[in-house]
C-alpha atoms as a PDB file:
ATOM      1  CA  UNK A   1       0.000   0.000   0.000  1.00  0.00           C
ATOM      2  CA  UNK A   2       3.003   2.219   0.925  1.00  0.00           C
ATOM      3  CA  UNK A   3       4.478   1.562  -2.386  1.00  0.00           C
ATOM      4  CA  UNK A   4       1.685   2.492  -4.396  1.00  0.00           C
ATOM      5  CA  UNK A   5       1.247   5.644  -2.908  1.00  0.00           C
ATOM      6  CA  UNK A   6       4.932   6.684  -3.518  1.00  0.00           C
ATOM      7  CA  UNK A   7       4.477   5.605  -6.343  1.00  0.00           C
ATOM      8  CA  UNK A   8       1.477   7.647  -7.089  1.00  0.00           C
ATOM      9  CA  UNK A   9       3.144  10.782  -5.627  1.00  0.00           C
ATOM     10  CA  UNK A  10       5.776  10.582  -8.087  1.00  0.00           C
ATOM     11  CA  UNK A  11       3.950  10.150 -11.257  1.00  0.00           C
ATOM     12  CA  UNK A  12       1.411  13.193 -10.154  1.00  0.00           C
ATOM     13  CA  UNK A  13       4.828  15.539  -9.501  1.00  0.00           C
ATOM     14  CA  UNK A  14       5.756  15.075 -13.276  1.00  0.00           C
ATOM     15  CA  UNK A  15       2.015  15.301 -14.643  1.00  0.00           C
ATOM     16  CA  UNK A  16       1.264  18.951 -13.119  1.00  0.00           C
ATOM     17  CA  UNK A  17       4.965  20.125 -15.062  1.00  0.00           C
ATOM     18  CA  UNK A  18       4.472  18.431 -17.862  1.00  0.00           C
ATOM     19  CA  UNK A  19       0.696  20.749 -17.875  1.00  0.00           C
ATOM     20  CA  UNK A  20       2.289  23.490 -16.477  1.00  0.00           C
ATOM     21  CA  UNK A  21       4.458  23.759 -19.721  1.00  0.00           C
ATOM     22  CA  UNK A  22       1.646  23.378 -21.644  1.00  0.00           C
ATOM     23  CA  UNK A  23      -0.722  25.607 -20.024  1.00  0.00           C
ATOM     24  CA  UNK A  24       1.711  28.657 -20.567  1.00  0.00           C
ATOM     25  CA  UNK A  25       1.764  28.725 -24.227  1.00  0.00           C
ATOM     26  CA  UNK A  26      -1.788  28.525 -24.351  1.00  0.00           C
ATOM     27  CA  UNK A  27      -2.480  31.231 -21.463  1.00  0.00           C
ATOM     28  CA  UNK A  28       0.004  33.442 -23.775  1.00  0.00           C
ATOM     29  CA  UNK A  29      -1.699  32.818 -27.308  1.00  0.00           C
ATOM     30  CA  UNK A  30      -4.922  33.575 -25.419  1.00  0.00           C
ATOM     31  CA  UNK A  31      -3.564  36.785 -23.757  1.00  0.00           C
ATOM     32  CA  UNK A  32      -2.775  38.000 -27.254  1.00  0.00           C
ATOM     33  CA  UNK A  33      -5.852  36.981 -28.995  1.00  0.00           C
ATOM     34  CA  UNK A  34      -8.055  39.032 -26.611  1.00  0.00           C
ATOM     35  CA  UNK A  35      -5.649  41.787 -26.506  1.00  0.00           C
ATOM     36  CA  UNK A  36      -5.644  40.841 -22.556  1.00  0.00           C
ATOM     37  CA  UNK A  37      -2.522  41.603 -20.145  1.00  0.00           C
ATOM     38  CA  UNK A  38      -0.170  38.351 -19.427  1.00  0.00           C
ATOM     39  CA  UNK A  39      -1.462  39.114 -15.520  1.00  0.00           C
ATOM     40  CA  UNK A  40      -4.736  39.144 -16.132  1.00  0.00           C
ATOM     41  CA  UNK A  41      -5.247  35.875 -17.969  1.00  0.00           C
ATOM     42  CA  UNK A  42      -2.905  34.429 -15.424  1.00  0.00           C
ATOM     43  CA  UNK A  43      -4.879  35.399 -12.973  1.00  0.00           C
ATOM     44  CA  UNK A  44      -8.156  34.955 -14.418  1.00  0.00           C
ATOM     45  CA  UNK A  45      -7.584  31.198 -15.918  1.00  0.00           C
ATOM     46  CA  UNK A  46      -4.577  29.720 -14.120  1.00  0.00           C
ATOM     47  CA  UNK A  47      -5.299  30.874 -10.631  1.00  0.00           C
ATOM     48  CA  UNK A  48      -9.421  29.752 -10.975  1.00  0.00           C
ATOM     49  CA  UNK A  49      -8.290  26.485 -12.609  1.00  0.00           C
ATOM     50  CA  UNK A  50      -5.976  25.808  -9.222  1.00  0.00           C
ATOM     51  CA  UNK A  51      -8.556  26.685  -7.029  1.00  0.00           C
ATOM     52  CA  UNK A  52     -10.200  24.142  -7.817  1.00  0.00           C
ATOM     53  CA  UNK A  53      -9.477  21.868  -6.097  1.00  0.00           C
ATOM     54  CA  UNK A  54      -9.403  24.065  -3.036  1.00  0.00           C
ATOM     55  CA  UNK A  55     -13.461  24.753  -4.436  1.00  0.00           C
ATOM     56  CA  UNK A  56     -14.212  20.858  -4.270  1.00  0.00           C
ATOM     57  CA  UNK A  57     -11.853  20.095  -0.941  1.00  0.00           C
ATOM     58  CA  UNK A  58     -13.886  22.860   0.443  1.00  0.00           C
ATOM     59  CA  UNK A  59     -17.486  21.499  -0.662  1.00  0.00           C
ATOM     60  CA  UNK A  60     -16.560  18.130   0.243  1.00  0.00           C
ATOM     61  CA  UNK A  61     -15.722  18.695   3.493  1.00  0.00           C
ATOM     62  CA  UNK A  62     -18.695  21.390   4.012  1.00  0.00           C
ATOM     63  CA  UNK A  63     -21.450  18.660   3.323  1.00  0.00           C
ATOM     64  CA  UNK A  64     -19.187  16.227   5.346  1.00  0.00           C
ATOM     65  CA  UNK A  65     -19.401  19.025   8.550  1.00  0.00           C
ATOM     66  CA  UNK A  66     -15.672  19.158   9.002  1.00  0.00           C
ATOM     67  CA  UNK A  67     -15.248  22.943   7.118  1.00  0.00           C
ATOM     68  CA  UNK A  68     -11.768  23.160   9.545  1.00  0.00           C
ATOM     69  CA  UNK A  69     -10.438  21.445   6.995  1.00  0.00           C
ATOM     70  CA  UNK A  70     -11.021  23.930   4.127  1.00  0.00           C
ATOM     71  CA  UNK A  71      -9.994  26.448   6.091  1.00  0.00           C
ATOM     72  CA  UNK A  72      -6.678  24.640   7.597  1.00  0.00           C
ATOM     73  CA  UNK A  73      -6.020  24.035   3.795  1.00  0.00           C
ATOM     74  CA  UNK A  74      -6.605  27.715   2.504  1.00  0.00           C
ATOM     75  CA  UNK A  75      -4.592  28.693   5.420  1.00  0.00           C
ATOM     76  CA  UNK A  76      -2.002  27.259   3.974  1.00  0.00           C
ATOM     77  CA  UNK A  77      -1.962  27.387   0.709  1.00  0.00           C
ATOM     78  CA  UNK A  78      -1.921  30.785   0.938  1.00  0.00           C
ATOM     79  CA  UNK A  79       1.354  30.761   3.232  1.00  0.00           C
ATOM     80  CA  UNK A  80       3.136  28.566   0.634  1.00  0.00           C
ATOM     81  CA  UNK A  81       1.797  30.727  -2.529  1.00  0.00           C
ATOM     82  CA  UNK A  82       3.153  34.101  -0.587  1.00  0.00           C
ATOM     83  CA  UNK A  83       6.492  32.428   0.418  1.00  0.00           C
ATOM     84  CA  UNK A  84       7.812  29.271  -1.265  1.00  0.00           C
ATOM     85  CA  UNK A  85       6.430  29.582  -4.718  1.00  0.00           C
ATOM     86  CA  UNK A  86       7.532  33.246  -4.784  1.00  0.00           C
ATOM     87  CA  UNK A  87      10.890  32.778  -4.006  1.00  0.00           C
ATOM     88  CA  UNK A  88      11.561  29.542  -5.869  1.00  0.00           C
ATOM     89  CA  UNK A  89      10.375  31.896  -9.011  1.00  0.00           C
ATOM     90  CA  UNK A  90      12.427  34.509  -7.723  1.00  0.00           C
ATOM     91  CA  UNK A  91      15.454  32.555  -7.669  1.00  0.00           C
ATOM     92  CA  UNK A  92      14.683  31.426 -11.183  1.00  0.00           C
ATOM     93  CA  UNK A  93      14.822  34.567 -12.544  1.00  0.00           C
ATOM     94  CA  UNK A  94      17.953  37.148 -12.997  1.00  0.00           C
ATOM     95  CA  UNK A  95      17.601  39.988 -11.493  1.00  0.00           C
ATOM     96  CA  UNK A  96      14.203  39.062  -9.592  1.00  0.00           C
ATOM     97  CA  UNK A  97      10.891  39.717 -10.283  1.00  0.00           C
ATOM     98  CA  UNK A  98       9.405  42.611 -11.537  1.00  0.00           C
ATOM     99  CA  UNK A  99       6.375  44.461 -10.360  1.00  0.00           C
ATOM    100  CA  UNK A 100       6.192  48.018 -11.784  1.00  0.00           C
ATOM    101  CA  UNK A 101       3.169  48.106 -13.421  1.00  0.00           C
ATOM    102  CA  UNK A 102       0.122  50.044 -11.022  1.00  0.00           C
ATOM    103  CA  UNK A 103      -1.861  47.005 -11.899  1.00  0.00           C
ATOM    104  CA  UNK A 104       0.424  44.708  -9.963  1.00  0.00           C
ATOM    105  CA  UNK A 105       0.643  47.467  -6.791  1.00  0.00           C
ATOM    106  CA  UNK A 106      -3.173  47.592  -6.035  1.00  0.00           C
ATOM    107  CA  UNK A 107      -3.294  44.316  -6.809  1.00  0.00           C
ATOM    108  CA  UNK A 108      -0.632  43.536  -4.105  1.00  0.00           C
ATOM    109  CA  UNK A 109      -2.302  45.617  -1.194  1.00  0.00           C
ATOM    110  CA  UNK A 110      -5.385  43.582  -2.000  1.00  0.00           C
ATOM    111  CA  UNK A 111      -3.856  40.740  -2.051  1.00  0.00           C
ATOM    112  CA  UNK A 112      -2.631  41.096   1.429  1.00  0.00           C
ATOM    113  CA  UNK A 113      -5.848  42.310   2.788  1.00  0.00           C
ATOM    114  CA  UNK A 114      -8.274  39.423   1.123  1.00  0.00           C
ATOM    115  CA  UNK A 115      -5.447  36.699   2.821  1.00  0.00           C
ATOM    116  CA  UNK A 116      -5.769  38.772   6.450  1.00  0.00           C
ATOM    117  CA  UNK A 117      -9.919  39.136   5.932  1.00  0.00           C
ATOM    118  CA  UNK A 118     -10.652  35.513   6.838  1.00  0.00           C
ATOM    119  CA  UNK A 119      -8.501  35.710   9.684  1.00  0.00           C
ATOM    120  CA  UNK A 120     -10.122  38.837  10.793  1.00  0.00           C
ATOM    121  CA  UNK A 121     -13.296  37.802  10.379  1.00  0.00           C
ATOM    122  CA  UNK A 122     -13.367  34.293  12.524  1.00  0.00           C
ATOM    123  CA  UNK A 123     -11.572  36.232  15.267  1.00  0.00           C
ATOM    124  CA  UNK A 124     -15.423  35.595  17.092  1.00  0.00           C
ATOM    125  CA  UNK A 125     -14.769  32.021  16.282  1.00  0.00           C
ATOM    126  CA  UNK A 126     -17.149  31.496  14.023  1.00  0.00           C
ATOM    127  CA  UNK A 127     -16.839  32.182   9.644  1.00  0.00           C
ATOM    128  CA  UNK A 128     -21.357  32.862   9.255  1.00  0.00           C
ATOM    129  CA  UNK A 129     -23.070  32.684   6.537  1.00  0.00           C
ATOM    130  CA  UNK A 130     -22.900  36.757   6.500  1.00  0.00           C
ATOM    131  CA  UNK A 131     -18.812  36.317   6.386  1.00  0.00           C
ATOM    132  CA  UNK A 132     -19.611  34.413   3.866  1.00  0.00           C
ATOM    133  CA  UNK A 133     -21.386  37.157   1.600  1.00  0.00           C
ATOM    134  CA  UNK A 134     -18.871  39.583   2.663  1.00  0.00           C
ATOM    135  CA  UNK A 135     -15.956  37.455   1.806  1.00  0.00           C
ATOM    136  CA  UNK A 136     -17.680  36.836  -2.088  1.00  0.00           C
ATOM    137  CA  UNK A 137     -18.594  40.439  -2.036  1.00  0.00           C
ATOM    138  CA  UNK A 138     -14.850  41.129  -1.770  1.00  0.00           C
ATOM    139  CA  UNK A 139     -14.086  38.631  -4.970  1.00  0.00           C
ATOM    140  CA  UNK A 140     -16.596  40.228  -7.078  1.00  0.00           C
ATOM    141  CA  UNK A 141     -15.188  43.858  -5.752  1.00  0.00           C
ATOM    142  CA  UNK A 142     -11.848  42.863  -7.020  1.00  0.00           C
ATOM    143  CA  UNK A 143     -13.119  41.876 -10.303  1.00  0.00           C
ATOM    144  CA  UNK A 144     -14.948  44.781 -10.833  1.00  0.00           C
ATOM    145  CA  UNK A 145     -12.162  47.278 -10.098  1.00  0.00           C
ATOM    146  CA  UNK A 146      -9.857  45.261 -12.875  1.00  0.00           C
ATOM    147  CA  UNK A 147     -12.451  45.478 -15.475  1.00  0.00           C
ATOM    148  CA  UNK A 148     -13.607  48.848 -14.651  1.00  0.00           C
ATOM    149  CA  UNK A 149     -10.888  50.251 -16.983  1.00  0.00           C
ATOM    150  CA  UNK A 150      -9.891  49.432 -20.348  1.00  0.00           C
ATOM    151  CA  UNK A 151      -5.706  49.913 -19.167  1.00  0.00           C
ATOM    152  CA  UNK A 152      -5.893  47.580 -16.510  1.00  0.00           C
ATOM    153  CA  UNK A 153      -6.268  44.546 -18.291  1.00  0.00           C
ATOM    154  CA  UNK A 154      -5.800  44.858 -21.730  1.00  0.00           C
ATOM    155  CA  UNK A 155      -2.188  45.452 -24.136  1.00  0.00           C
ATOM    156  CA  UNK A 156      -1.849  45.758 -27.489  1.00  0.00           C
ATOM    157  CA  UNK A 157       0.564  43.050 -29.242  1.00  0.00           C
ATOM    158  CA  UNK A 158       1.892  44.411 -32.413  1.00  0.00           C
ATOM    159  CA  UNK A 159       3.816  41.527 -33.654  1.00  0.00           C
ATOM    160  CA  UNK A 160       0.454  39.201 -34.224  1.00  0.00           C
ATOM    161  CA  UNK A 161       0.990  37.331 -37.527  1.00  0.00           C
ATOM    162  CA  UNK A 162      -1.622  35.014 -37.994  1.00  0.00           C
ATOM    163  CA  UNK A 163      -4.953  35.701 -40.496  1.00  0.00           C
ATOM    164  CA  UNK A 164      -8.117  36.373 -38.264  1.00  0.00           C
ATOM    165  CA  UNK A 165      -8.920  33.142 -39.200  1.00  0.00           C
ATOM    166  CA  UNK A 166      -6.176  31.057 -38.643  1.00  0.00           C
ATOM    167  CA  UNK A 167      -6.094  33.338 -34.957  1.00  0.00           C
ATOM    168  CA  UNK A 168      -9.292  32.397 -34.027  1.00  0.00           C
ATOM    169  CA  UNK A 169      -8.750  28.653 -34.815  1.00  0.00           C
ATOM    170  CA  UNK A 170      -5.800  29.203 -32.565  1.00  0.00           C
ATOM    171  CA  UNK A 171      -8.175  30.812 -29.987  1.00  0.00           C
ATOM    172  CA  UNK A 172     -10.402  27.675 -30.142  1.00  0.00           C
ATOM    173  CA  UNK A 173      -7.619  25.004 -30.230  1.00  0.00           C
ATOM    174  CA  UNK A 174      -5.907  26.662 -26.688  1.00  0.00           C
ATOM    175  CA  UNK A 175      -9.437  26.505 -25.242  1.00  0.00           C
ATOM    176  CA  UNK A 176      -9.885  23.174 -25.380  1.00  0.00           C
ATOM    177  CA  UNK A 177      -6.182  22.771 -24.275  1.00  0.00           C
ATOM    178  CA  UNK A 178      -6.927  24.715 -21.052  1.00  0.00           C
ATOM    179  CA  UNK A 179     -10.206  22.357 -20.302  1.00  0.00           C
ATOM    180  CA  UNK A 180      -7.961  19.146 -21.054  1.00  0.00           C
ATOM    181  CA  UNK A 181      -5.136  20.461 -18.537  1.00  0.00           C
ATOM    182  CA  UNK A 182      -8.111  21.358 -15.738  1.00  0.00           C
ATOM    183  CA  UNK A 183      -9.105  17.609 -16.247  1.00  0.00           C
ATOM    184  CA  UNK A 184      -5.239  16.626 -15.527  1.00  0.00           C
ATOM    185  CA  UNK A 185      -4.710  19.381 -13.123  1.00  0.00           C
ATOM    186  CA  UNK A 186      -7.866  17.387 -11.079  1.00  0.00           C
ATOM    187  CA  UNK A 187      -6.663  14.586 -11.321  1.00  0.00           C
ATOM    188  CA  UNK A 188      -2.952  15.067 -10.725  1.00  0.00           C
ATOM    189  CA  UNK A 189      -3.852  17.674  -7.186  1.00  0.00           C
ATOM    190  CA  UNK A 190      -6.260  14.609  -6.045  1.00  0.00           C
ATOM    191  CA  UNK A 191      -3.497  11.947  -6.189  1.00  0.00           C
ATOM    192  CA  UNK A 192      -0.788  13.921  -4.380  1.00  0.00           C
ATOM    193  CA  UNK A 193      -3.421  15.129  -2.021  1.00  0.00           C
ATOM    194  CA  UNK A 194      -4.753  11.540  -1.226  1.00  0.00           C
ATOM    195  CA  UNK A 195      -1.603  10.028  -0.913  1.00  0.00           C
ATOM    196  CA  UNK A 196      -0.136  12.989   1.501  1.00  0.00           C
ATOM    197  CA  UNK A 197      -3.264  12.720   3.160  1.00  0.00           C
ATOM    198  CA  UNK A 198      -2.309   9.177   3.053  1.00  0.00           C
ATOM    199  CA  UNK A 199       1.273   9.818   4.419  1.00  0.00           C
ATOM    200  CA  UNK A 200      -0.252  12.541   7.354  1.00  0.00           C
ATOM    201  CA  UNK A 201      -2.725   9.964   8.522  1.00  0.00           C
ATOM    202  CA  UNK A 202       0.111   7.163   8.807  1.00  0.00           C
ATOM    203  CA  UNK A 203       2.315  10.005  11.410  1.00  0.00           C
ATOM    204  CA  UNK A 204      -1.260  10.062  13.233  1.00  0.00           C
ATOM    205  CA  UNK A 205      -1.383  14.413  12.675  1.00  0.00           C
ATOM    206  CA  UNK A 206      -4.764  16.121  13.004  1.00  0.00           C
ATOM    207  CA  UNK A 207      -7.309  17.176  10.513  1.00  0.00           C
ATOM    208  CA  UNK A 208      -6.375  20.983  11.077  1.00  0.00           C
ATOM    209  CA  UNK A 209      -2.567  19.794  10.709  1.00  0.00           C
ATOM    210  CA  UNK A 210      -3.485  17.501   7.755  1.00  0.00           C
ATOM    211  CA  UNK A 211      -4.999  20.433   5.697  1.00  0.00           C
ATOM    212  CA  UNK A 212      -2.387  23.695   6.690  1.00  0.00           C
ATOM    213  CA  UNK A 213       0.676  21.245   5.778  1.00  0.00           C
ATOM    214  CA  UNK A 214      -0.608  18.365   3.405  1.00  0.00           C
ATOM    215  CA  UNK A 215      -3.893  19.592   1.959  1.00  0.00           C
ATOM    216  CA  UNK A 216      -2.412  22.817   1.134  1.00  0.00           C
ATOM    217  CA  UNK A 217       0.685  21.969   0.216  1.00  0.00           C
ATOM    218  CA  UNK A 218      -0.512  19.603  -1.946  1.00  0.00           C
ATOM    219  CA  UNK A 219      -3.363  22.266  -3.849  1.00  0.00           C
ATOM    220  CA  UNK A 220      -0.465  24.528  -3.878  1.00  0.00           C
ATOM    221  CA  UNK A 221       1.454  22.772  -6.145  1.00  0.00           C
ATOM    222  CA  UNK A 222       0.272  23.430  -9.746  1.00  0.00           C
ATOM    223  CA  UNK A 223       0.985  27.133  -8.908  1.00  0.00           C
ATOM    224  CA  UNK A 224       4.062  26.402  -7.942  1.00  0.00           C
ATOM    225  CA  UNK A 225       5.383  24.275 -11.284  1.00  0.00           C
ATOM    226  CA  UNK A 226       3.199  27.249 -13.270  1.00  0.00           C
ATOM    227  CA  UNK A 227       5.147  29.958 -11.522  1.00  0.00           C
ATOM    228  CA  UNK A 228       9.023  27.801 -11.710  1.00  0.00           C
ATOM    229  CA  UNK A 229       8.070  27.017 -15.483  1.00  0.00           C
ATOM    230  CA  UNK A 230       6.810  30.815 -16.078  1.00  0.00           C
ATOM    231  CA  UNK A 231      10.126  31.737 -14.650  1.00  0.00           C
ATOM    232  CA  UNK A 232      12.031  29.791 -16.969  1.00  0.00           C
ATOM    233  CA  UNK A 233      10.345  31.229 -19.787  1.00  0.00           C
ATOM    234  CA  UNK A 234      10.426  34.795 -18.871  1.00  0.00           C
ATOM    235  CA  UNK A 235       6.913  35.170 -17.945  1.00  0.00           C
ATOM    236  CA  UNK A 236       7.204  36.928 -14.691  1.00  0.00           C
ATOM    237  CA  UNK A 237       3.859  39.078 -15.258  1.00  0.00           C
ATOM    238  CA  UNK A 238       1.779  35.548 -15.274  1.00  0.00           C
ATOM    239  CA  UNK A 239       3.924  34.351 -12.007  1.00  0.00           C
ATOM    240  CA  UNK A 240       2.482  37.466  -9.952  1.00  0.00           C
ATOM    241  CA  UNK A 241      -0.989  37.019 -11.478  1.00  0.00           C
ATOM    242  CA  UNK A 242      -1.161  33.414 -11.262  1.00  0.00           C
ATOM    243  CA  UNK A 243       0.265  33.625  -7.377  1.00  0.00           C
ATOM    244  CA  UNK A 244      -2.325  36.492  -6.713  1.00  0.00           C
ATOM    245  CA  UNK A 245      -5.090  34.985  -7.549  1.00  0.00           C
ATOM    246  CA  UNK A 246      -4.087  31.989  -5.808  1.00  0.00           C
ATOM    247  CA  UNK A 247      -4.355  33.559  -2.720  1.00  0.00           C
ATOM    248  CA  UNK A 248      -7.551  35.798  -3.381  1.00  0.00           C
ATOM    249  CA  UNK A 249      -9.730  33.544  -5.460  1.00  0.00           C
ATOM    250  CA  UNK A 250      -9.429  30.486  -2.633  1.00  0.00           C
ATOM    251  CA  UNK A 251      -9.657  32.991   0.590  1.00  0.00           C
ATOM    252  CA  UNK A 252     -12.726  34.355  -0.821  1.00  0.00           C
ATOM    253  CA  UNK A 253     -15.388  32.487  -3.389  1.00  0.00           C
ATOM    254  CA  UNK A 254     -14.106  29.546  -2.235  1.00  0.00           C
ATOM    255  CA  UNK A 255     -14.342  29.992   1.595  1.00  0.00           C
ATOM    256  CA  UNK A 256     -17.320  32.072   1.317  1.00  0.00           C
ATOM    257  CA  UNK A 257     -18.747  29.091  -0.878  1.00  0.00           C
ATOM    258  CA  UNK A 258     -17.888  26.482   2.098  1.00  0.00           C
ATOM    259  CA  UNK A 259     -19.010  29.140   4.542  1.00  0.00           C
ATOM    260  CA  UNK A 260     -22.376  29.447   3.196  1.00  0.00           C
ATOM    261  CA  UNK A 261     -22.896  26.026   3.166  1.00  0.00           C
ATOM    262  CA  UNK A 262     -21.880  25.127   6.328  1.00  0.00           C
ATOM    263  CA  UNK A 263     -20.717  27.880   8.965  1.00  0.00           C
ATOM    264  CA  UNK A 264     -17.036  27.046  10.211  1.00  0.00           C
ATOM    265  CA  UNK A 265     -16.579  27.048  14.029  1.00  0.00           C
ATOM    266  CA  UNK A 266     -13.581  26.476  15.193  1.00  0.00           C
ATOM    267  CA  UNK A 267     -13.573  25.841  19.076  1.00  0.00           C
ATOM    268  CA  UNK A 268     -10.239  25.069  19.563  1.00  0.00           C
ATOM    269  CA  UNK A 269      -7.771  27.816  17.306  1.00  0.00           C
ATOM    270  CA  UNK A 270      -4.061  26.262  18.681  1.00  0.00           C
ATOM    271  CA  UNK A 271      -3.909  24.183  15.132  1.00  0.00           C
ATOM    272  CA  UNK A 272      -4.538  27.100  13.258  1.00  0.00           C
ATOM    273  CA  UNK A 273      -2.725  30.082  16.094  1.00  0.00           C
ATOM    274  CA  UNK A 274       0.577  29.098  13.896  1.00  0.00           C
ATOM    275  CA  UNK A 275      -0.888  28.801  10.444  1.00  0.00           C
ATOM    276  CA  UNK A 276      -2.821  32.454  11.303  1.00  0.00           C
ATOM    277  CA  UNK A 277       0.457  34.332  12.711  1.00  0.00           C
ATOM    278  CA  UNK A 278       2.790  32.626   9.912  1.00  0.00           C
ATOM    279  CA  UNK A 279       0.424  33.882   7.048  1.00  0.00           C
ATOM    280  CA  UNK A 280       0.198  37.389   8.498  1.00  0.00           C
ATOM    281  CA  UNK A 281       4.102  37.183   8.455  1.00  0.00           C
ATOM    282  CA  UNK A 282       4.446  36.209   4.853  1.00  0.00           C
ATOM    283  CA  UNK A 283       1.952  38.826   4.079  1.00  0.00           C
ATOM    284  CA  UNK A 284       3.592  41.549   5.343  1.00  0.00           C
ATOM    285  CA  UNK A 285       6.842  40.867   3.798  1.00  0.00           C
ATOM    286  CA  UNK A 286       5.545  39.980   0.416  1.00  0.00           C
ATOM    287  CA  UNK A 287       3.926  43.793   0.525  1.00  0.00           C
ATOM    288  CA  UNK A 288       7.235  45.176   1.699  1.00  0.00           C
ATOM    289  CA  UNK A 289       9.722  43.424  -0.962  1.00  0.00           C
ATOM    290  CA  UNK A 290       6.926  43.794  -3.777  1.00  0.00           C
ATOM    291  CA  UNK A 291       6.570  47.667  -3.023  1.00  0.00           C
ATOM    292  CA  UNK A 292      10.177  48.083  -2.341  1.00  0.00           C
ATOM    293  CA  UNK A 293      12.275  48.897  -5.858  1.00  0.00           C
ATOM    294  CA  UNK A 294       9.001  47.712  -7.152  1.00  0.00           C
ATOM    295  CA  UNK A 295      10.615  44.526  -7.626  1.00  0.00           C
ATOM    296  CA  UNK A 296      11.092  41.160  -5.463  1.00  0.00           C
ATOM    297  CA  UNK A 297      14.916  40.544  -5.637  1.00  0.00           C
ATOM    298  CA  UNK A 298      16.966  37.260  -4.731  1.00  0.00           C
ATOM    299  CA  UNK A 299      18.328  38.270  -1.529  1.00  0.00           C
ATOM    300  CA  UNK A 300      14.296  38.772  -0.352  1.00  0.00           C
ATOM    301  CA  UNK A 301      13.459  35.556  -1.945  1.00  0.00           C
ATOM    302  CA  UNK A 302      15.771  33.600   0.494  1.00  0.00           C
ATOM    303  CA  UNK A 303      13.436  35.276   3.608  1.00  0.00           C
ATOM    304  CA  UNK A 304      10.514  34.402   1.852  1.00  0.00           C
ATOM    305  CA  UNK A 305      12.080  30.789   2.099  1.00  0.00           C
ATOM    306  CA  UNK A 306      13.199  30.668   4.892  1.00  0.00           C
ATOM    307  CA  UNK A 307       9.561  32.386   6.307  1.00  0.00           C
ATOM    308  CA  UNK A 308       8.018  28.796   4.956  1.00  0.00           C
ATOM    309  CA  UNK A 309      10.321  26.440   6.019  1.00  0.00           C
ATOM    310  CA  UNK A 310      10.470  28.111  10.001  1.00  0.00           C
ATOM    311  CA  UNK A 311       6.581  27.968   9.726  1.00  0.00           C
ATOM    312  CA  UNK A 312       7.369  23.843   8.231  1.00  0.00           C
ATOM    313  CA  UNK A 313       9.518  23.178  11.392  1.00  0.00           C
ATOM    314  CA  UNK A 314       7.032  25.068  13.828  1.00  0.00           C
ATOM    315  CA  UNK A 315       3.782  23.262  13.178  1.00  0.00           C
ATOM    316  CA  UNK A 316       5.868  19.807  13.164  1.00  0.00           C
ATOM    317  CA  UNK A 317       7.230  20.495  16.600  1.00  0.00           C
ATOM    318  CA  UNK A 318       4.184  21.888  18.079  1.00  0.00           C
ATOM    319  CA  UNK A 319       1.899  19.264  16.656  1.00  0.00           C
END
């Protein structure tokens, strides 16, 4: 049984790069098809197609009563997206990310206060069905300020070669490319999450434990291999937009979603007291190093590192 769950690890690793690479060229063709900013399809496509499986963890364990564990798992994810993905791109990349553009600022300081507004608002213990609305109400806010004005999200690509056509063919062709790799992305996130939940179970770790380290880790992963294999390929707008709306999509349709469905009340908070301080940790210093030199730079990538794999050690040792 051990074997086959290895096993099953190993081969879901090299599926999600394998559609990592090919999500990227399609996310790019699309980009310049709709005349759409590199960030904004990122953000947009990549970041709803990883959450997911953060949207059916979250459902799942709604109807099932235990909503701790969507929120453990958000928790999380959003703690590994803000620290370990970052600075593994980082590192990638010569001379660091970039993030001049105005589009990229706001989004940052939003970014950082949708991943704090959970946390804020189950300080009474309890995420309602009215946190709920107010956490969706935040999503939609988000997406109406980006599409409010024409700047923010679109760019003009002058070197387009293809007949209207032959483009729209194109178009077509990377759509159902995108829907394939959201069937693989599925399937890949639920084997590595099954068999770390697997692994977790087998060190006897808690269901709050299971989904801040395993769950999480495990639905963080295809924006981690998009964000390494952006960074390989230059792409460092789609890294920031992907990473983004990793963290804003999850922490508020998808909680919201879970919330609404089944209130989460969490009566005992020392699982999560680590997770909570941790993420407000990596939030604040991935606002400071993206708003300072408007770029996030090698040196700041090894704290953002090092931020995760402290917060790794703690919750083992405190378990």
């Amino acid at each position: 049984m051990l074997a086959f769950y290895i096993l099953i690890f190993i081969a879901c690793f090299g599926l999600l790069y394998w559609i990592s690479t090919w999500l990227i060229d399609a996310l790019i063709r699309i980009a310049r098809y709709l005349d759409w900013r590199e960030f904004t399809v990122a953000f947009l496509v990549m970041a709803i197609v990883g959450a997911i499986p953060n949207f059916f963890i979250g459902i799942s364990s709604a109807l099932h009563k235990i909503p701790q564990l969507s929120f453990g798992e958000i928790v999380g994810g959003n703690v590994i997206d803000l620290t370990l993905a970052v600075a593994i791109a980082t590192l990638l990349i010569r001379g660091g990310i970039p993030a001049k553009s105005r589009v990229v600022q706001v989004s940052s300081k939003f970014t950082i206060l949708i991943a704090i507004l959970p946390l804020l608002l189950i300080f009474d213990g309890t995420l309602s069905r009215g946190d709920g609305i107010i956490l969706i109400s935040a999503f939609l806010f988000y997406i109406f300020w980006l599409f409010s004005k024409k700047e923010r999200f679109t760019m003009v690509y002058e070197d387009k070669k293809e007949g209207i056509v032959k483009e729209f063919k194109t178009f077509l062709k990377d759509i159902g490319r995108i829907l394939i790799g959201i069937i693989l992305l599925l399937l890949a996130a639920e084997g590595i999450v099954n068999s770390a939940s697997f692994f977790a179970e087998s060190l006897n770790f808690s269901i709050a434990l299971i989904g801040i380290l395993i769950v999480g880790f495990g639905n963080a992963l295809p924006e981690m291999y998009f964000a390494i294999i952006s960074a390989k390929r230059g792409q460092t707008w789609m890294i920031l937009g992907n990473l983004m709306g990793s963290v804003i999509i999850p922490s508020t349709l998808v909680l919201g979603t879970v919330a609404l469905i089944c209130p989460i009340e969490i009566i005992d908070f020392s699982p999560f007291a680590i997770g909570r301080f941790f993420l407000i940790i990596s939030v604040i210093f991935f606002l400071v190093f993206v708003r300072t030199d408007k770029k996030i730079t090698k040196k700041e990538a090894i704290i953002l590192l090092a931020i995760y794999l402290v917060f790794i050690l703690v919750e083992i040792l405190v378990k």
